[in-house]
C-alpha atoms as a PDB file:
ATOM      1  CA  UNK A   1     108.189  76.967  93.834  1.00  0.00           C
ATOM      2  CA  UNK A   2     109.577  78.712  90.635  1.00  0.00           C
ATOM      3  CA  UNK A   3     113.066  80.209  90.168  1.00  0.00           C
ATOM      4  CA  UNK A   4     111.670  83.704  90.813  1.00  0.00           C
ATOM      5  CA  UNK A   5     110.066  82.830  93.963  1.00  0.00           C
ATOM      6  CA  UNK A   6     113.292  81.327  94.894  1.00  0.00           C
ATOM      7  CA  UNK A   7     114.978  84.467  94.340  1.00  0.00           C
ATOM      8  CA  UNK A   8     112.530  86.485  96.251  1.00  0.00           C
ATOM      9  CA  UNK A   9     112.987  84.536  99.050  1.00  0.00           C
ATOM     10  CA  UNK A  10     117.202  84.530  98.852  1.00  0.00           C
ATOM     11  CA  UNK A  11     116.772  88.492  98.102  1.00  0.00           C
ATOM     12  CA  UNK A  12     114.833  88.306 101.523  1.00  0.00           C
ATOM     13  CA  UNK A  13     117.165  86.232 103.275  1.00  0.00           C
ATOM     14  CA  UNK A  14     120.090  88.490 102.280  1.00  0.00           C
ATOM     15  CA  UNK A  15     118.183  91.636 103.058  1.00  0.00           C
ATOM     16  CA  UNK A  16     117.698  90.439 106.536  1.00  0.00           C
ATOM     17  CA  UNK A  17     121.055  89.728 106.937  1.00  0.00           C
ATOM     18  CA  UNK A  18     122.016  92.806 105.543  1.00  0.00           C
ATOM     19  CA  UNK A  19     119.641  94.801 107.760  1.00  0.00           C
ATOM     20  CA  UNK A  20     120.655  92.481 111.129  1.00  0.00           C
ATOM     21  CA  UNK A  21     124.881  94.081 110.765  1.00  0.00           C
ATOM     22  CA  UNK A  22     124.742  95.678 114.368  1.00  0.00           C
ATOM     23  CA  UNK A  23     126.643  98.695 113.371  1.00  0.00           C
ATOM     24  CA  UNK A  24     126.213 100.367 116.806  1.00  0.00           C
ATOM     25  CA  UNK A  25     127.897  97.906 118.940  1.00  0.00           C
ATOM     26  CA  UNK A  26     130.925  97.546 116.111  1.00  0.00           C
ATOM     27  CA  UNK A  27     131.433 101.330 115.943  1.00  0.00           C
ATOM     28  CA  UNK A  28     131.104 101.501 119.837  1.00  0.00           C
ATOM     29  CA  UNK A  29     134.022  98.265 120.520  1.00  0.00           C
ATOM     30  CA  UNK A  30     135.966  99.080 117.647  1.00  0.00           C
ATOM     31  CA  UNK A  31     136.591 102.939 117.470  1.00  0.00           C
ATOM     32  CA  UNK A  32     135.253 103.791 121.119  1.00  0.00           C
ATOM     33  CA  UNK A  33     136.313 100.682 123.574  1.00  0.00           C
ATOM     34  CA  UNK A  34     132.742 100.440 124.892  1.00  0.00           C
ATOM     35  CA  UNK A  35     129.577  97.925 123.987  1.00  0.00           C
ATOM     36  CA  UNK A  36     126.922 101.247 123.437  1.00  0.00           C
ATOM     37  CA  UNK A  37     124.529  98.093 124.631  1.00  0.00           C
ATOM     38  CA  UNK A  38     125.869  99.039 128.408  1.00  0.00           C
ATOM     39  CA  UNK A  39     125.542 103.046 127.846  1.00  0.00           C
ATOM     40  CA  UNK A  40     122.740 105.196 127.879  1.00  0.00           C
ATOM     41  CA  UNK A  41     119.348 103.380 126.799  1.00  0.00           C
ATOM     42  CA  UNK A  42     120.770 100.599 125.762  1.00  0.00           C
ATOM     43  CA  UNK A  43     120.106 100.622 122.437  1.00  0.00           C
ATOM     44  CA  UNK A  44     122.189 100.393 119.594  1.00  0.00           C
ATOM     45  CA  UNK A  45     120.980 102.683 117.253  1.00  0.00           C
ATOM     46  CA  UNK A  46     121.977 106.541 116.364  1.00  0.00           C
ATOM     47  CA  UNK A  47     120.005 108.350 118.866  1.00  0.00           C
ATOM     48  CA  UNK A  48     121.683 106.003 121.586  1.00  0.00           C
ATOM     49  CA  UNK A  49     124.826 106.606 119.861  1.00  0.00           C
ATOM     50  CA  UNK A  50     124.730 110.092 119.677  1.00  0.00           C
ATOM     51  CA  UNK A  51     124.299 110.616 123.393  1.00  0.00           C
ATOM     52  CA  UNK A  52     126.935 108.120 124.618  1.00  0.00           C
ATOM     53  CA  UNK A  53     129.362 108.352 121.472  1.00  0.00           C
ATOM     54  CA  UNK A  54     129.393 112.059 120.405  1.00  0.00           C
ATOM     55  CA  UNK A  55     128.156 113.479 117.124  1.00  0.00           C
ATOM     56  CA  UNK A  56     130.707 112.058 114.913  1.00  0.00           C
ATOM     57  CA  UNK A  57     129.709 108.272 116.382  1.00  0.00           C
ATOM     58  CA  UNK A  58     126.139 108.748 116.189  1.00  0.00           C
ATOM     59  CA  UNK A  59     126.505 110.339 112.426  1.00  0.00           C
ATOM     60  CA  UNK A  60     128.298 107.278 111.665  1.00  0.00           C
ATOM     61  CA  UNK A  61     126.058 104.791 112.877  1.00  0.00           C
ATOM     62  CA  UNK A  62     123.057 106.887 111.686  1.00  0.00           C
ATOM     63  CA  UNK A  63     125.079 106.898 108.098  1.00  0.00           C
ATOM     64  CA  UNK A  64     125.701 103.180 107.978  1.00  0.00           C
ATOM     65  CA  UNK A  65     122.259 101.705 109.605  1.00  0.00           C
ATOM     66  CA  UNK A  66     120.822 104.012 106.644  1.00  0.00           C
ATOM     67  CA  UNK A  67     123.082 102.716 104.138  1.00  0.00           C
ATOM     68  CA  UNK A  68     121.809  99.068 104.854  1.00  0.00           C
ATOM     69  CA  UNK A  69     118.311 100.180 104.042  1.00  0.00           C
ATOM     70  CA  UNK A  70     119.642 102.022 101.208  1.00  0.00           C
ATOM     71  CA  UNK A  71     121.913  99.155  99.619  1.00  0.00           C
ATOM     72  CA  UNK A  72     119.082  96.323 100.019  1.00  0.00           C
ATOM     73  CA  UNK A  73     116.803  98.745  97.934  1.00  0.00           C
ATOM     74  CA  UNK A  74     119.145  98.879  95.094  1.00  0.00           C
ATOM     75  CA  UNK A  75     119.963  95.296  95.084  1.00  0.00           C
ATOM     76  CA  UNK A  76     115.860  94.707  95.158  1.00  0.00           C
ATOM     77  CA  UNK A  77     116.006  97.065  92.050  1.00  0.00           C
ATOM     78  CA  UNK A  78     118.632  95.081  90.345  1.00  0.00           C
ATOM     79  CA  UNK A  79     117.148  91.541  91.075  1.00  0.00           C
ATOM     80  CA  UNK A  80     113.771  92.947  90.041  1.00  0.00           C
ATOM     81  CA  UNK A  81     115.594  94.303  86.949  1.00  0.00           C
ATOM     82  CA  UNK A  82     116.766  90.442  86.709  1.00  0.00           C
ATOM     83  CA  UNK A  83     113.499  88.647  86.855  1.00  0.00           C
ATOM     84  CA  UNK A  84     111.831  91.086  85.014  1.00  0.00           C
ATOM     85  CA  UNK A  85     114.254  90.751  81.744  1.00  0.00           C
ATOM     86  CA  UNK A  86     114.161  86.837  82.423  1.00  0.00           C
ATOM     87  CA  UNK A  87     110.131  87.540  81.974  1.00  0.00           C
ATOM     88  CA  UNK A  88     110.121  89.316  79.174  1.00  0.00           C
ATOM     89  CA  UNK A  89     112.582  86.476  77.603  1.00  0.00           C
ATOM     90  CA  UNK A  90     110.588  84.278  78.402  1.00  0.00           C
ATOM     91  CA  UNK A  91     113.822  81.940  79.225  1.00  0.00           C
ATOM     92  CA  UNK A  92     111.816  78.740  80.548  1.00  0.00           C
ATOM     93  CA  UNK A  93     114.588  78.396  82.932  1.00  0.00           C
ATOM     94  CA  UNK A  94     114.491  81.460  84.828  1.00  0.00           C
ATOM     95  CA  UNK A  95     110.560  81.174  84.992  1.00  0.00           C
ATOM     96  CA  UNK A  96     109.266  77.548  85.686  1.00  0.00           C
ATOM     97  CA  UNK A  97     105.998  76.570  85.979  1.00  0.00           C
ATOM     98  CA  UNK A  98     103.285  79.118  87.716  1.00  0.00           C
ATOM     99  CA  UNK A  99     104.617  82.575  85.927  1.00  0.00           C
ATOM    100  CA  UNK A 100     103.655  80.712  82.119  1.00  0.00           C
ATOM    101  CA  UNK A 101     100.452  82.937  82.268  1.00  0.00           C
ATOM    102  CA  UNK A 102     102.739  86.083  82.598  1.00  0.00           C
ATOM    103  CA  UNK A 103     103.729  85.062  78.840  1.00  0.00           C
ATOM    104  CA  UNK A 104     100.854  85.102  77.205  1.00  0.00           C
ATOM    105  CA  UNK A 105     100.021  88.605  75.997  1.00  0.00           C
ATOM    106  CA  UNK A 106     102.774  91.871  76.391  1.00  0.00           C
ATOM    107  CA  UNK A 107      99.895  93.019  78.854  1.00  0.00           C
ATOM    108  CA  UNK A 108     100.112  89.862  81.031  1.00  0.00           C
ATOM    109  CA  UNK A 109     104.187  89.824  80.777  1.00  0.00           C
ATOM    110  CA  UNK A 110     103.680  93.689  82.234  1.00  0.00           C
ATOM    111  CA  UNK A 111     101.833  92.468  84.862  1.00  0.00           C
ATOM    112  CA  UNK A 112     103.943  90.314  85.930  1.00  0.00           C
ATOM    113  CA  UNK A 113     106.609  92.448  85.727  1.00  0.00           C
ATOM    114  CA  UNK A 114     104.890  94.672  88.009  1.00  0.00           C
ATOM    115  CA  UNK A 115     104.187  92.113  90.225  1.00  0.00           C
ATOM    116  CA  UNK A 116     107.632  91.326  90.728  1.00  0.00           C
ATOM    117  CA  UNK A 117     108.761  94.763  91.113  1.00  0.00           C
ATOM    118  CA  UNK A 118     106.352  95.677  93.837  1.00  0.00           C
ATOM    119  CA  UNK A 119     107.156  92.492  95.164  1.00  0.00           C
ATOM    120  CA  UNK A 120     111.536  92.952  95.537  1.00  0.00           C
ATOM    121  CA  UNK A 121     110.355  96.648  96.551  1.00  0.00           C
ATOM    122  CA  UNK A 122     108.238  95.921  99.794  1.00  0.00           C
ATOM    123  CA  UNK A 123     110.924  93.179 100.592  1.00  0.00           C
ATOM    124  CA  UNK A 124     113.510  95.978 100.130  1.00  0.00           C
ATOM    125  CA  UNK A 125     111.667  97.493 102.820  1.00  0.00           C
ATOM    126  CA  UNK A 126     111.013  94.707 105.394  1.00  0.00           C
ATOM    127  CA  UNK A 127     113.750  92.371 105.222  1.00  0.00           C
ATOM    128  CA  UNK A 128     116.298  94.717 106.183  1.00  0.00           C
ATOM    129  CA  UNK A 129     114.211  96.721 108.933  1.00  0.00           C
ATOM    130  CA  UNK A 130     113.483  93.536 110.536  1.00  0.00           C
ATOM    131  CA  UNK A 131     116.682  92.433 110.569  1.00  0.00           C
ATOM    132  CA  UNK A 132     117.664  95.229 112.144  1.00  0.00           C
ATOM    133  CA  UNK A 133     115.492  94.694 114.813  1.00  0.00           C
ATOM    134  CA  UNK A 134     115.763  91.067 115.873  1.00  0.00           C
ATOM    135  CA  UNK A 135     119.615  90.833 114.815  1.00  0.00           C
ATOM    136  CA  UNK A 136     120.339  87.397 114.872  1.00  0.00           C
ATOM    137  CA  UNK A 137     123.974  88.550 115.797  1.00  0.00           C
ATOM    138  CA  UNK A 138     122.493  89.746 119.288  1.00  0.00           C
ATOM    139  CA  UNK A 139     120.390  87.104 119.970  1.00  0.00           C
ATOM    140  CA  UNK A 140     117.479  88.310 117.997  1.00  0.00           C
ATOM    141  CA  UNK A 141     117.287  91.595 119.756  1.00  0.00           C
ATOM    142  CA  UNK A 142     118.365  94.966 118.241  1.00  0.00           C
ATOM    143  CA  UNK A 143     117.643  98.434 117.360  1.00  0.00           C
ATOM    144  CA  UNK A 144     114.251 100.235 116.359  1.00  0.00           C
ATOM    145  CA  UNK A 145     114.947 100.098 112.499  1.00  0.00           C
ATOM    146  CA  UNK A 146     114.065 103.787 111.932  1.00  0.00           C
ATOM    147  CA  UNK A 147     117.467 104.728 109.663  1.00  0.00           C
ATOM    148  CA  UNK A 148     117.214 101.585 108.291  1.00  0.00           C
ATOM    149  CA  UNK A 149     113.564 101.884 107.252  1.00  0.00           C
ATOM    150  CA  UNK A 150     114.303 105.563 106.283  1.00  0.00           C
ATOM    151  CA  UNK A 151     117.076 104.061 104.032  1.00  0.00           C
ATOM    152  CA  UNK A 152     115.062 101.303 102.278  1.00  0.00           C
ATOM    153  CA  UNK A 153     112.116 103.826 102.050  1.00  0.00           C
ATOM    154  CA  UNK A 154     114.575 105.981  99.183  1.00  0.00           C
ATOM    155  CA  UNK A 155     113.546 102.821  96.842  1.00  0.00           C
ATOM    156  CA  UNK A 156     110.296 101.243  97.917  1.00  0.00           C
ATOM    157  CA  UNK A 157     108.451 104.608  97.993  1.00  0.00           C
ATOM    158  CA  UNK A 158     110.634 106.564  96.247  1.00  0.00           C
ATOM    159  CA  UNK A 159     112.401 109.730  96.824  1.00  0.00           C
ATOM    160  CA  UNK A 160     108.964 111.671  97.247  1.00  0.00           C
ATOM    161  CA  UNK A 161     107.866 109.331  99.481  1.00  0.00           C
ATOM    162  CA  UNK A 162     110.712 108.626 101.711  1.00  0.00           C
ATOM    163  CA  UNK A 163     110.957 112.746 101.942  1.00  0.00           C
ATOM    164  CA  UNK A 164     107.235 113.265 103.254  1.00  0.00           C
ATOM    165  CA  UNK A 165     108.202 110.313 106.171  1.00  0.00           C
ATOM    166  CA  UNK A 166     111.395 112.270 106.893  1.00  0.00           C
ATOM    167  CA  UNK A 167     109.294 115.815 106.912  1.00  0.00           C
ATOM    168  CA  UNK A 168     106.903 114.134 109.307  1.00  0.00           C
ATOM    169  CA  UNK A 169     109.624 112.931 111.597  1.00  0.00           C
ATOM    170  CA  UNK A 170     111.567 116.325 111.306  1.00  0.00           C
ATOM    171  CA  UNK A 171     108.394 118.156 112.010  1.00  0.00           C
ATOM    172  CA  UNK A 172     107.318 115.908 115.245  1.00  0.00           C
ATOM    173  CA  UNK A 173     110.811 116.346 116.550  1.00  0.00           C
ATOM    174  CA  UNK A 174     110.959 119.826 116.609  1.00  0.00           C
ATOM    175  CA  UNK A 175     107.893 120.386 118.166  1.00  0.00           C
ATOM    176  CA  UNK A 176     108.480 117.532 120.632  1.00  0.00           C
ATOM    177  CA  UNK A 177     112.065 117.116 121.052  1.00  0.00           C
ATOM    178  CA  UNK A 178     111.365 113.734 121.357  1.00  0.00           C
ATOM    179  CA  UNK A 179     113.001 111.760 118.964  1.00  0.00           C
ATOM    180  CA  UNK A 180     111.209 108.511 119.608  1.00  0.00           C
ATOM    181  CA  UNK A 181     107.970 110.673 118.997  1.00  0.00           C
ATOM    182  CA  UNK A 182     109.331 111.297 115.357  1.00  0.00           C
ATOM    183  CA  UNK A 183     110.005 108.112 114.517  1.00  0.00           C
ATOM    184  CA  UNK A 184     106.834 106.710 116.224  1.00  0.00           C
ATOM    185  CA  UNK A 185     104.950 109.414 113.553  1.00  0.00           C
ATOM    186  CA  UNK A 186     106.566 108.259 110.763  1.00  0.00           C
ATOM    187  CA  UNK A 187     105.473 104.475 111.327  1.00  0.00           C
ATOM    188  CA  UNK A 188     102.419 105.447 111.823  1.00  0.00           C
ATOM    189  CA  UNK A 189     101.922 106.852 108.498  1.00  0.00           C
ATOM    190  CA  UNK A 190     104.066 104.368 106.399  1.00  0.00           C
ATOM    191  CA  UNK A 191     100.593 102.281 105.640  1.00  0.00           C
ATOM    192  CA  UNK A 192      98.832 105.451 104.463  1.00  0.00           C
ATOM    193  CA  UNK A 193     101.730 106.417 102.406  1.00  0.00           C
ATOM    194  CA  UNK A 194     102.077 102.520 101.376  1.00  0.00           C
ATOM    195  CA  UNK A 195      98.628 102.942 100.215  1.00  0.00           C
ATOM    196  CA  UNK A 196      99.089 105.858  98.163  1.00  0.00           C
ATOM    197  CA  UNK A 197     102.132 104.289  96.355  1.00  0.00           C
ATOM    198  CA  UNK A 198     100.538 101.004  95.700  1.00  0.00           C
ATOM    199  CA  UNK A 199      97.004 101.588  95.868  1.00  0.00           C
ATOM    200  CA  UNK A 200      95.337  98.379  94.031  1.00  0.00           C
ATOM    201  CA  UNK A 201      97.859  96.046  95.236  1.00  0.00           C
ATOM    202  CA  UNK A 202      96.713  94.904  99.016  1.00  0.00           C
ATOM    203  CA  UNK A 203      99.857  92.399  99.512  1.00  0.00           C
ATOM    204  CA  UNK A 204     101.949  95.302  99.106  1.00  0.00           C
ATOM    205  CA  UNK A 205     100.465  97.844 101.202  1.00  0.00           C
ATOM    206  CA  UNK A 206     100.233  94.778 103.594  1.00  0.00           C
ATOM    207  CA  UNK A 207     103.711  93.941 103.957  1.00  0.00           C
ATOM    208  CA  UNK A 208     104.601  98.068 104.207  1.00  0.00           C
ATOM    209  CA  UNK A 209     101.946  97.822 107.006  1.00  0.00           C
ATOM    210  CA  UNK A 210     103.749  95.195 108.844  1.00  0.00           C
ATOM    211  CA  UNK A 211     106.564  96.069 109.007  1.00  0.00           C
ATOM    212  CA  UNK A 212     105.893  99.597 110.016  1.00  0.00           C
ATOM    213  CA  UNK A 213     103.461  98.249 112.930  1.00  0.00           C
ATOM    214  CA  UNK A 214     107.045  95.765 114.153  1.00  0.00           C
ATOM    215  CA  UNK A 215     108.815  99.439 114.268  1.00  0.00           C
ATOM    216  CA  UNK A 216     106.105 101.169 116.794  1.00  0.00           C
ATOM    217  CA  UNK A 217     106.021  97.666 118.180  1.00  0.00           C
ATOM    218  CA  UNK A 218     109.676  97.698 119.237  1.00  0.00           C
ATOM    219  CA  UNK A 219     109.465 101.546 120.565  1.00  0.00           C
ATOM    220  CA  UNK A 220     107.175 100.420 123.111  1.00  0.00           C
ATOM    221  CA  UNK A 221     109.278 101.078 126.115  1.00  0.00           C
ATOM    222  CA  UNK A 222     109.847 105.075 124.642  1.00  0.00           C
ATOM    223  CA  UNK A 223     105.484 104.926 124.803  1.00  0.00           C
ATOM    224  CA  UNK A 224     105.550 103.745 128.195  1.00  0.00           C
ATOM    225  CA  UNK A 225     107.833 106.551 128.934  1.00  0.00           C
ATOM    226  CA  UNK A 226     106.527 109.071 127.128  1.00  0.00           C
ATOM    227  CA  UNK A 227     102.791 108.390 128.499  1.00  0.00           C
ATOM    228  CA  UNK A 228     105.103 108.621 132.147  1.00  0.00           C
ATOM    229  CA  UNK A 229     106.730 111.807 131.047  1.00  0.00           C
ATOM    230  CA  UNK A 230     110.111 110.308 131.391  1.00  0.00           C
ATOM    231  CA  UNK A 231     111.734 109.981 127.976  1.00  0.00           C
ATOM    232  CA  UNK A 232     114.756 111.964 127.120  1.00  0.00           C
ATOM    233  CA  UNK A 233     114.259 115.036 125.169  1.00  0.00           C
ATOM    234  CA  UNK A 234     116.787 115.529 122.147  1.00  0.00           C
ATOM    235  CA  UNK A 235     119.940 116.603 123.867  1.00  0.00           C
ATOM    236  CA  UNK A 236     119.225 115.420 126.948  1.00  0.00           C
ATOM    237  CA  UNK A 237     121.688 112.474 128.215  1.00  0.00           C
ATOM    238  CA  UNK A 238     119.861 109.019 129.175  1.00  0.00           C
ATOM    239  CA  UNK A 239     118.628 108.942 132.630  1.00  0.00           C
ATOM    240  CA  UNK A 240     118.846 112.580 133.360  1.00  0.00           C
END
């Protein structure tokens, strides 16, 4: 294993970490006197907290499950940043045996460069999310990762990108009212968007398409209930 997979996989680790702070239940014990785990759905995230906390508690989980996202893309962008200058150096410490072909030309060095960019980027994106969503803070269960993703989703696809999954979640909503219908939507076209943004590079659009399949994955009790007819409509408290 070289140094730069190495730091991949510790940029992974701390991602998931990152992503796995259960912001929900510390907002709800700390500020509120109540585990949101026992209110409502059940869930911890900011449509949970929103109907069992108020506006200004479901804002500020929303905010802060976001800002995880958000954070572990910029610290993907600086340890990309990291590697890539290391590359380009060609310090034989930072690289190690198996990226010595990325030296031989300026066109292989940019290729590896890219590789490692895509590579931080799509971990920027799953790491967190997942974390998130098995928390190992809560016995590997958790939220749906949506404002995470959402957050990450700023850097791995860019602003453009992260906007059209937004627009499509916006736009389901408010013909829907159903929130977990929005956020179902946008999943569902993360891979096509993944393949737009890094169309020639499979692992990438891969790893975008797992992660977004682990989000509808862990919605699948809103499915059941919205094949039943039974999920709450935005506004409308849990269970009524």
């Amino acid at each position: 294993m070289t140094l730069i997979h190495l730091s991949e996989l510790l940029l992974f680790a701390f991602c998931f970490l990152l992503g796995s702070v259960p912001w929900g239940v510390i907002i709800s014990r700390v500020f509120y006197k109540r585990d949101i785990r026992q209110s409502g759905s059940g869930n911890i995230g900011s449509t949970n907290a929103l109907r069992t906390l108020g506006k200004r508690g479901g804002a500020a989980v929303f905010l802060l499950d976001f800002g995880k996202g958000l954070a572990s893309g910029l610290i993907a962008l600086w340890v990309a940043n990291v590697l890539q200058n290391a590359l380009f150096d060609g310090t034989p410490g930072a690289l190690a045996v198996g990226y010595s072909m990325y030296l031989d030309s300026e066109n292989a060095q940019l290729a590896g460069a890219g590789v490692i960019q895509r590579t931080c980027l799509v971990i920027a994106f799953m790491a967190p999310t997942l974390g998130h969503i098995f928390s190992p803070w809560l016995k590997f269960k958790g939220g749906k990762g949506i404002a995470v993703a959402i957050g990450a989703l700023f850097v791995t696809f860019g602003v453009g990108g992260a906007l059209v999954e937004l627009a499509v979640f916006a736009v389901v909503v408010a013909l829907t009212r159903y929130v977990s219908a929005g956020s179902i939507a946008a999943a569902a076209v993360c891979p096509f968007i993944a393949l737009v943004v890094y169309w020639g590079h499979p692992l990438a659009i891969l790893g975008c398409t797992v992660t977004a399949l682990v989000v509808i994955w862990a919605h699948r009790g809103n499915i059941q209930r919205l094949s039943r007819g039974t999920e709450n409509k935005l506004g409308q408290k849990a269970g009524a």
